[in-house]
N, C-alpha and C. Protein backbone atom coordinates (compact mmCIF):
# COMPACT_ATOMS: atom_id res chain seq x y z
N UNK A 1 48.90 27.29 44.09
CA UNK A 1 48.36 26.09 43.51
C UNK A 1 48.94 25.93 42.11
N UNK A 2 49.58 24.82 41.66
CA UNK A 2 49.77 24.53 40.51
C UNK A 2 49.59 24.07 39.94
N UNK A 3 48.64 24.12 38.75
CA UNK A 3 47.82 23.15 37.60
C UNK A 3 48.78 22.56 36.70
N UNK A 4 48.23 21.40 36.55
CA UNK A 4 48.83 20.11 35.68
C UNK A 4 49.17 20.65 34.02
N UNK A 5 48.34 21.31 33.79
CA UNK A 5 48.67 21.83 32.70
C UNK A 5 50.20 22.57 32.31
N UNK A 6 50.44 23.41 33.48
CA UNK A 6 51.48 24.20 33.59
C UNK A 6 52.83 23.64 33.37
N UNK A 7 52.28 22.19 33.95
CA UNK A 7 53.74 21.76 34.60
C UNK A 7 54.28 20.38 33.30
N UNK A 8 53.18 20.08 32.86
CA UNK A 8 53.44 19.45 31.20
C UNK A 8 54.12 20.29 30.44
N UNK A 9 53.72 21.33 30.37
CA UNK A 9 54.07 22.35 29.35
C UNK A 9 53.17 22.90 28.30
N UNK A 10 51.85 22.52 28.45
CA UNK A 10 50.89 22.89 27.48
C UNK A 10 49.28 23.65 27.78
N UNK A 11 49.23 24.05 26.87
CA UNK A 11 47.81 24.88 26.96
C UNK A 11 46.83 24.23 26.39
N UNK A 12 45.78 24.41 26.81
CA UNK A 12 44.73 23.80 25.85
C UNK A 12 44.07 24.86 25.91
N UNK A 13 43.55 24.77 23.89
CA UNK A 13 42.63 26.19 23.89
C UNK A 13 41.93 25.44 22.60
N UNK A 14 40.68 26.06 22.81
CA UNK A 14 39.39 25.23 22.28
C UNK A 14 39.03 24.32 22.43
N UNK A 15 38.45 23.43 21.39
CA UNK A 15 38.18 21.70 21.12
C UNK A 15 38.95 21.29 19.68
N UNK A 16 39.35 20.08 20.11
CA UNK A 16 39.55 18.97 19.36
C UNK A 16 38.90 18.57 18.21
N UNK A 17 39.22 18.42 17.24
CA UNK A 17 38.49 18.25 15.93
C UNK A 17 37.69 16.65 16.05
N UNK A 18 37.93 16.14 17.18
CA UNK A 18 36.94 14.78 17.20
C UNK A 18 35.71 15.25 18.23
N UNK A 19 36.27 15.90 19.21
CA UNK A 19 35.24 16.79 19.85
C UNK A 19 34.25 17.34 19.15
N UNK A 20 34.45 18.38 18.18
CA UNK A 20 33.60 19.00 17.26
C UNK A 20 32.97 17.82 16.82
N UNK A 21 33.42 16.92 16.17
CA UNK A 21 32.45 15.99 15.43
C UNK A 21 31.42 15.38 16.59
N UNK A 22 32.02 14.81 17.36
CA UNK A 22 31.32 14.10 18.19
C UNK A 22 29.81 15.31 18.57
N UNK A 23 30.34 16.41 18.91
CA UNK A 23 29.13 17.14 19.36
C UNK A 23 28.06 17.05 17.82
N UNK A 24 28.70 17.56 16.67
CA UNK A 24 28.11 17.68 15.14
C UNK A 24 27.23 16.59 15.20
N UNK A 25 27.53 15.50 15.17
CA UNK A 25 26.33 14.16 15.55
C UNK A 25 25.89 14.07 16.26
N UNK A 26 25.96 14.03 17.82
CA UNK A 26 24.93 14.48 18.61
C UNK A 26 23.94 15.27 18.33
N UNK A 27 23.78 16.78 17.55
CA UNK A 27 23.31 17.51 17.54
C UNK A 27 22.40 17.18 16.14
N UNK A 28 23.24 15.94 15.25
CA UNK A 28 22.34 15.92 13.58
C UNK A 28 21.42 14.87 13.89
N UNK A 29 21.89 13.73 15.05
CA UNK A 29 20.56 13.15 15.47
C UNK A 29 19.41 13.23 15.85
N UNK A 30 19.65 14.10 17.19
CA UNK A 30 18.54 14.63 17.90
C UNK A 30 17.60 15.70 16.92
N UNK A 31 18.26 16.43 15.59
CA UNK A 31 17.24 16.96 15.13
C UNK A 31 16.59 15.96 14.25
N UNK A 32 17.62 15.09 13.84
CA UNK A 32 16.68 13.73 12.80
C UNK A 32 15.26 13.40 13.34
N UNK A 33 15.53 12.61 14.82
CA UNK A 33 14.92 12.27 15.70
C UNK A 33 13.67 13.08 15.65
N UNK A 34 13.82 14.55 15.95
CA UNK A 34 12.80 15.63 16.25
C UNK A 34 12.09 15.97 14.88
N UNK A 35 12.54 15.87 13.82
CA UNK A 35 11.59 16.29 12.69
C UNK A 35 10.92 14.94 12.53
N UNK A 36 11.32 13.37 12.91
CA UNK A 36 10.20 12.34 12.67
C UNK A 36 9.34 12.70 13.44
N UNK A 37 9.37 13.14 14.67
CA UNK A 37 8.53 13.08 15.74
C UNK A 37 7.50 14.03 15.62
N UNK A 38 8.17 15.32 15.09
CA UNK A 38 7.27 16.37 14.57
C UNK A 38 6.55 16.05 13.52
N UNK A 39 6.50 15.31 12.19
CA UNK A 39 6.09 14.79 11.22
C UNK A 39 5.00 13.73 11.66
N UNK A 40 5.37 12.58 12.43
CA UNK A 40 4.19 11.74 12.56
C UNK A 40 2.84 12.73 13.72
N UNK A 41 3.42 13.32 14.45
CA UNK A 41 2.42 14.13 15.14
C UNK A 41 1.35 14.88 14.43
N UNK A 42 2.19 15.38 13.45
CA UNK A 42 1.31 16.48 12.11
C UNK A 42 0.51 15.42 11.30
N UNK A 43 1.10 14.15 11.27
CA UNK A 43 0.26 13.07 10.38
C UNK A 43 -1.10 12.49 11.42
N UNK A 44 -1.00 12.35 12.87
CA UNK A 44 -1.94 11.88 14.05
C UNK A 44 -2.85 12.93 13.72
N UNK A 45 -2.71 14.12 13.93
CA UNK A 45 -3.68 14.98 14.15
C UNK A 45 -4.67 15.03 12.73
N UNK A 46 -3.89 14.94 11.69
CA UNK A 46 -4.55 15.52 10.26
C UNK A 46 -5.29 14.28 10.33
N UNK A 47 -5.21 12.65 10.78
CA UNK A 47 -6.04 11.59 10.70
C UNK A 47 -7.00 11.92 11.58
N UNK A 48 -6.49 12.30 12.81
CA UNK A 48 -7.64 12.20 13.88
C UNK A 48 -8.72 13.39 13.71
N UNK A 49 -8.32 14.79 13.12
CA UNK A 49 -9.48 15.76 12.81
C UNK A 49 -10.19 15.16 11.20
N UNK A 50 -9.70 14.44 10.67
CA UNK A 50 -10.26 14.07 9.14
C UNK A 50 -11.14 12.70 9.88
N UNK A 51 -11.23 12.14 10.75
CA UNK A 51 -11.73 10.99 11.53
C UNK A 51 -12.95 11.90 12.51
N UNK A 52 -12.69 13.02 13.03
CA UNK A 52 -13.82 13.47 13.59
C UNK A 52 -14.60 14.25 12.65
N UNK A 53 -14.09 14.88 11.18
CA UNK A 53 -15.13 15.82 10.76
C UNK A 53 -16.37 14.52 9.87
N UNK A 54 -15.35 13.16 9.76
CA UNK A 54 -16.07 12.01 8.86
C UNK A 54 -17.45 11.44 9.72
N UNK A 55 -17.31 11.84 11.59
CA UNK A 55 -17.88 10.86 12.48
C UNK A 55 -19.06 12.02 12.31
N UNK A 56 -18.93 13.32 11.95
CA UNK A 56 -19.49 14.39 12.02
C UNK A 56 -20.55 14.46 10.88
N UNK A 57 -20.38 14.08 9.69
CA UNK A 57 -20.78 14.15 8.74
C UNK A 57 -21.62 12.60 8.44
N UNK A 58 -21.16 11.46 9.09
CA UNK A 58 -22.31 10.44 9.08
C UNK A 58 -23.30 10.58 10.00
N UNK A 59 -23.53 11.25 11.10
CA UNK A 59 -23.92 11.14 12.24
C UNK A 59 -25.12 12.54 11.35
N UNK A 60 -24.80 13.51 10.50
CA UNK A 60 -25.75 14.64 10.16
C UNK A 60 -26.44 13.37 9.71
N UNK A 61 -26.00 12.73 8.53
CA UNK A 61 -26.92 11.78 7.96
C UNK A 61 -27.93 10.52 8.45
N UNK A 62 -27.29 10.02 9.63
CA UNK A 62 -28.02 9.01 10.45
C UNK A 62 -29.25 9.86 10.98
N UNK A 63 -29.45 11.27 11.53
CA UNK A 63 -30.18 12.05 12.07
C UNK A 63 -31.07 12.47 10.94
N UNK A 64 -30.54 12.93 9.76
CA UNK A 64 -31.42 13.22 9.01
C UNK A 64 -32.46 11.86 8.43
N UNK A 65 -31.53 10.81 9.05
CA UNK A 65 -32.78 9.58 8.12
C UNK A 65 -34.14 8.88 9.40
N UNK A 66 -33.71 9.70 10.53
CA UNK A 66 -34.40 9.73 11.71
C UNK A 66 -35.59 10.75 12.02
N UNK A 67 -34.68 12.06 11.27
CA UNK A 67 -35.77 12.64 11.46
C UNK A 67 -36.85 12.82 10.63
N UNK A 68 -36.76 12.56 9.70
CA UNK A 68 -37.65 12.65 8.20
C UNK A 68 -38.45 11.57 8.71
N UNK A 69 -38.47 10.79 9.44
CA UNK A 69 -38.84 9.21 9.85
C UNK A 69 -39.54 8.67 8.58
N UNK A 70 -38.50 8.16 8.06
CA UNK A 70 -39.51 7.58 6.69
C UNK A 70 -38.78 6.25 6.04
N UNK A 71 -39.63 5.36 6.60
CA UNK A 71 -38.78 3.78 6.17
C UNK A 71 -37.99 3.71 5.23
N UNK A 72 -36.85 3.45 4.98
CA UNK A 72 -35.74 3.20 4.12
C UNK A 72 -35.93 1.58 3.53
N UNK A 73 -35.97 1.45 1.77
CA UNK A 73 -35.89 0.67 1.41
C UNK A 73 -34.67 0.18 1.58
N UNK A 74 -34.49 -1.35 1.52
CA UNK A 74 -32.64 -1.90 1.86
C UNK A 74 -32.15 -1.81 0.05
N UNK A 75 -30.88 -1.95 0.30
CA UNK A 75 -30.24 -1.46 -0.66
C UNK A 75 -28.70 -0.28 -0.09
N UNK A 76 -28.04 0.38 -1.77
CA UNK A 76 -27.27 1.07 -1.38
C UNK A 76 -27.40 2.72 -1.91
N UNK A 77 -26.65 3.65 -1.75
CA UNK A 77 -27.13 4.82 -2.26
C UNK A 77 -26.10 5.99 -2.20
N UNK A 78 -25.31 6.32 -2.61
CA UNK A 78 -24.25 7.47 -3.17
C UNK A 78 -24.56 8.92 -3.18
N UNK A 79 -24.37 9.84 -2.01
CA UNK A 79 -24.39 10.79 -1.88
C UNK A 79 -23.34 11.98 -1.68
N UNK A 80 -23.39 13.23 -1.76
CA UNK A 80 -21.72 13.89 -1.55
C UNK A 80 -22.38 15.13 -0.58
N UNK A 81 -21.59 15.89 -0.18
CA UNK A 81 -22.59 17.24 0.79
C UNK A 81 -21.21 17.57 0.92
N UNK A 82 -21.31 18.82 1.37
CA UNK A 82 -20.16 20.10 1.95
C UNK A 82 -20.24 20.13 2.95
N UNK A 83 -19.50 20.01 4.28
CA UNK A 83 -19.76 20.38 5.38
C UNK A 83 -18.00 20.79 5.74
N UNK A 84 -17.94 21.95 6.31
CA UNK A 84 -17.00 22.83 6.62
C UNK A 84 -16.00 23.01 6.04
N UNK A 85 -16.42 23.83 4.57
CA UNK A 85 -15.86 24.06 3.77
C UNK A 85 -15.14 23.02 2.96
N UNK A 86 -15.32 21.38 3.02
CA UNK A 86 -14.82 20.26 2.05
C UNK A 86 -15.62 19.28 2.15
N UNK A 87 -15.75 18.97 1.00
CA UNK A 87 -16.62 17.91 0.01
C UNK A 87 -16.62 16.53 0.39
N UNK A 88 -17.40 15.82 0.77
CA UNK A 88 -17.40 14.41 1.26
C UNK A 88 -17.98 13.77 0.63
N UNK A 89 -18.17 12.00 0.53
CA UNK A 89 -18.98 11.50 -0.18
C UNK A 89 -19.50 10.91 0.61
N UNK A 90 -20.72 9.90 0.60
CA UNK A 90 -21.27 9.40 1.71
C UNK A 90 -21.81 8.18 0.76
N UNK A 91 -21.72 7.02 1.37
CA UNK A 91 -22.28 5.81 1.07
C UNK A 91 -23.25 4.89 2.00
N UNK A 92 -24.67 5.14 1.76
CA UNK A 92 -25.30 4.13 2.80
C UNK A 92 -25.80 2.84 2.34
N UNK A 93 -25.57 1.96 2.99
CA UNK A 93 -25.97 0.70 2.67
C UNK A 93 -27.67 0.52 3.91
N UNK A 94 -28.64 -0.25 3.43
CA UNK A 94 -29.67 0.07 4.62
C UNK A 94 -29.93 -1.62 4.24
N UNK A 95 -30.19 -2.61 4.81
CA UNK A 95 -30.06 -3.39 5.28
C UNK A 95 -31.22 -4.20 6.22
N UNK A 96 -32.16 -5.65 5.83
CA UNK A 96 -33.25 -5.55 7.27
C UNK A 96 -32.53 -6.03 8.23
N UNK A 97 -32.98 -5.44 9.36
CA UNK A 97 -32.39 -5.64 10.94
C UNK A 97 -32.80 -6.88 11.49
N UNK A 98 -32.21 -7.15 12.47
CA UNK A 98 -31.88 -8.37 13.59
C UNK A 98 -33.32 -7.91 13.98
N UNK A 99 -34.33 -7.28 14.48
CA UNK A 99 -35.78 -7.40 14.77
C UNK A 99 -36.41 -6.89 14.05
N UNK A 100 -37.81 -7.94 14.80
CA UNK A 100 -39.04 -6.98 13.31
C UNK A 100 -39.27 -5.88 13.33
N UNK A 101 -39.35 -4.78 12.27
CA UNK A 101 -39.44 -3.51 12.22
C UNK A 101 -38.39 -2.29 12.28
N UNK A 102 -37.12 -3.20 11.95
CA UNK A 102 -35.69 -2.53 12.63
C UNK A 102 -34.83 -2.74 11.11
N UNK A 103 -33.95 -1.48 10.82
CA UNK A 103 -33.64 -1.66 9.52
C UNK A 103 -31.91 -1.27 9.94
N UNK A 104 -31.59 -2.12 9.55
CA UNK A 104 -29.71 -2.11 9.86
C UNK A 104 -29.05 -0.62 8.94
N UNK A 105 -28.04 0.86 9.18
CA UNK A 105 -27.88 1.34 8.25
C UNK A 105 -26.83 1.27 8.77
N UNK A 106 -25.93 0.87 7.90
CA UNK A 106 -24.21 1.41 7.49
C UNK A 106 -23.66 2.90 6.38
N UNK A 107 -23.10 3.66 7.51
CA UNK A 107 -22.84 4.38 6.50
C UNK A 107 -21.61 5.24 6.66
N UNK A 108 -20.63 5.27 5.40
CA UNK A 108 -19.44 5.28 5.30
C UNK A 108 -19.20 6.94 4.56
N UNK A 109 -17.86 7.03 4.77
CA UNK A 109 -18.06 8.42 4.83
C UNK A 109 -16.31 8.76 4.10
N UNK A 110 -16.34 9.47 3.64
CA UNK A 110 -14.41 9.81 3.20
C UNK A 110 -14.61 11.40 2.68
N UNK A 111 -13.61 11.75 2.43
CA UNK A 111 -12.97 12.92 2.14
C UNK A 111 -12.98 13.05 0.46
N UNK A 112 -13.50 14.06 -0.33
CA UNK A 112 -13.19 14.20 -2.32
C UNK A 112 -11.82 14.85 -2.09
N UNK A 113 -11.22 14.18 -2.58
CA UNK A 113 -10.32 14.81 -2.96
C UNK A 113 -9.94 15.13 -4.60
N UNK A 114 -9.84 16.45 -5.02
CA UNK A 114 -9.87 16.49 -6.68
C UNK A 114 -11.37 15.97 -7.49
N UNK A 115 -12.67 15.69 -6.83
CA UNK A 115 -13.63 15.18 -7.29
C UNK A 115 -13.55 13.68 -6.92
N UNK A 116 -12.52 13.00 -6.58
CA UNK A 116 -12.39 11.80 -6.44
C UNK A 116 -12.64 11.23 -4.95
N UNK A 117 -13.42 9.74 -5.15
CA UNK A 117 -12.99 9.46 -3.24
C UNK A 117 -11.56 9.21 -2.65
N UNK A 118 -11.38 9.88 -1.91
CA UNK A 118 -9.86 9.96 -1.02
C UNK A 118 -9.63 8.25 -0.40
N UNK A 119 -10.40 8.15 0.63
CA UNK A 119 -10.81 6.81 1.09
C UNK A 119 -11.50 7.17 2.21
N UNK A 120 -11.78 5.99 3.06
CA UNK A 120 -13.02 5.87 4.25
C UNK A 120 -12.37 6.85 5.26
N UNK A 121 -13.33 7.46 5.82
CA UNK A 121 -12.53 8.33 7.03
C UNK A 121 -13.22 8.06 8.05
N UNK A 122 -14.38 7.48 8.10
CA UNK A 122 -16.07 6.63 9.40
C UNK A 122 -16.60 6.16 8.61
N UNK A 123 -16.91 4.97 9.35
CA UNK A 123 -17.95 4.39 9.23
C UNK A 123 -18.66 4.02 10.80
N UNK A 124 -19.94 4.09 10.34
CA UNK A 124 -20.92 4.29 11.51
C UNK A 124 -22.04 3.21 10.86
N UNK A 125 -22.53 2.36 12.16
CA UNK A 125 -24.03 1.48 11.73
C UNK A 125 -24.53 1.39 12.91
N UNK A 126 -25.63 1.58 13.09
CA UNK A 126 -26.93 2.02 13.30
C UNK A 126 -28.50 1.27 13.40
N UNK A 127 -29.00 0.86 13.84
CA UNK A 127 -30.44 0.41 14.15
C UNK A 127 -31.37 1.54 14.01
N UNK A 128 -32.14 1.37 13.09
CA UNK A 128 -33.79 2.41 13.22
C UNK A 128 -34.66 1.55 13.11
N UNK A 129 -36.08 2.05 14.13
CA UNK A 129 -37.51 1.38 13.73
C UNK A 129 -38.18 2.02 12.91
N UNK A 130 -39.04 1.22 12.47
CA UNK A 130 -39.86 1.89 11.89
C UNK A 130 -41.03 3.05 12.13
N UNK A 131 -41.12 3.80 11.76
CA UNK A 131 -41.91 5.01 11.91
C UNK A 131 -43.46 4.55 12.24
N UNK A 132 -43.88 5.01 13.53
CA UNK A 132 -45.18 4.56 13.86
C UNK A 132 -46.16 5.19 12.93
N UNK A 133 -47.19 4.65 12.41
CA UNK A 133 -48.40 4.92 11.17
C UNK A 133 -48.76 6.21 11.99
């Protein structure tokens, strides 16, 4: 059998210096590509667990204003608490409700960051009655 190569007169040994490149970019994209992809993923998750510990931390508070059962004047009110190991602030607004005896609460929730509010991370609103005499 006689290969084409032979009969030109030439060898080929290695790659081509456009070869090399061509692979070099192939290879600088796909990691471009892969560190955005890795980056917004690391950004989804850090929103979505900072979004469940916020749903976590209004929901202690909606319960605690349930269980104390003790009519809430309307108005607003600025609170902060620790819950798993970082500092939150909590803002309730309480509100009279769409029926008699029913008190509307909104209440918003974010992350301290440095002592400061970070921004909203939940907000949650809510219907309570009033506490039977």
């Amino acid at each position: 059998m006689i290969h084409l190569n032979a009969l030109s007169g030439h060898r080929q040994q290695g790659f081509t210096l456009i070869e090399v490149l061509i692979a070099v970019s192939i290879l600088a994209l796909v990691m471009v590509t892969l560190g955005q992809t890795l980056g917004a993923s690391a950004r989804a998750y850090t929103n979505i667990n900072e979004t469940h510990l916020g749903y976590l931390v209004a929901s202690d508070k909606l319960v605690e204003m349930q269980v104390y059962q003790q009519w809430p004047s309307t108005g607003e009110s600025d609170s902060e608490v620790t819950r798993n190991g970082k500092d939150w602030w909590i803002l309730t607004k309480v509100s009279e409700g769409p029926y008699p005896d029913t008190r509307r609460v909104d209440i918003e929730v974010g992350p301290m960051e440095g002592g400061d509010k970070a921004g909203m991370a939940y907000h949650l609103a809510s219907l309570i009655g009033k506490p039977a005499s």
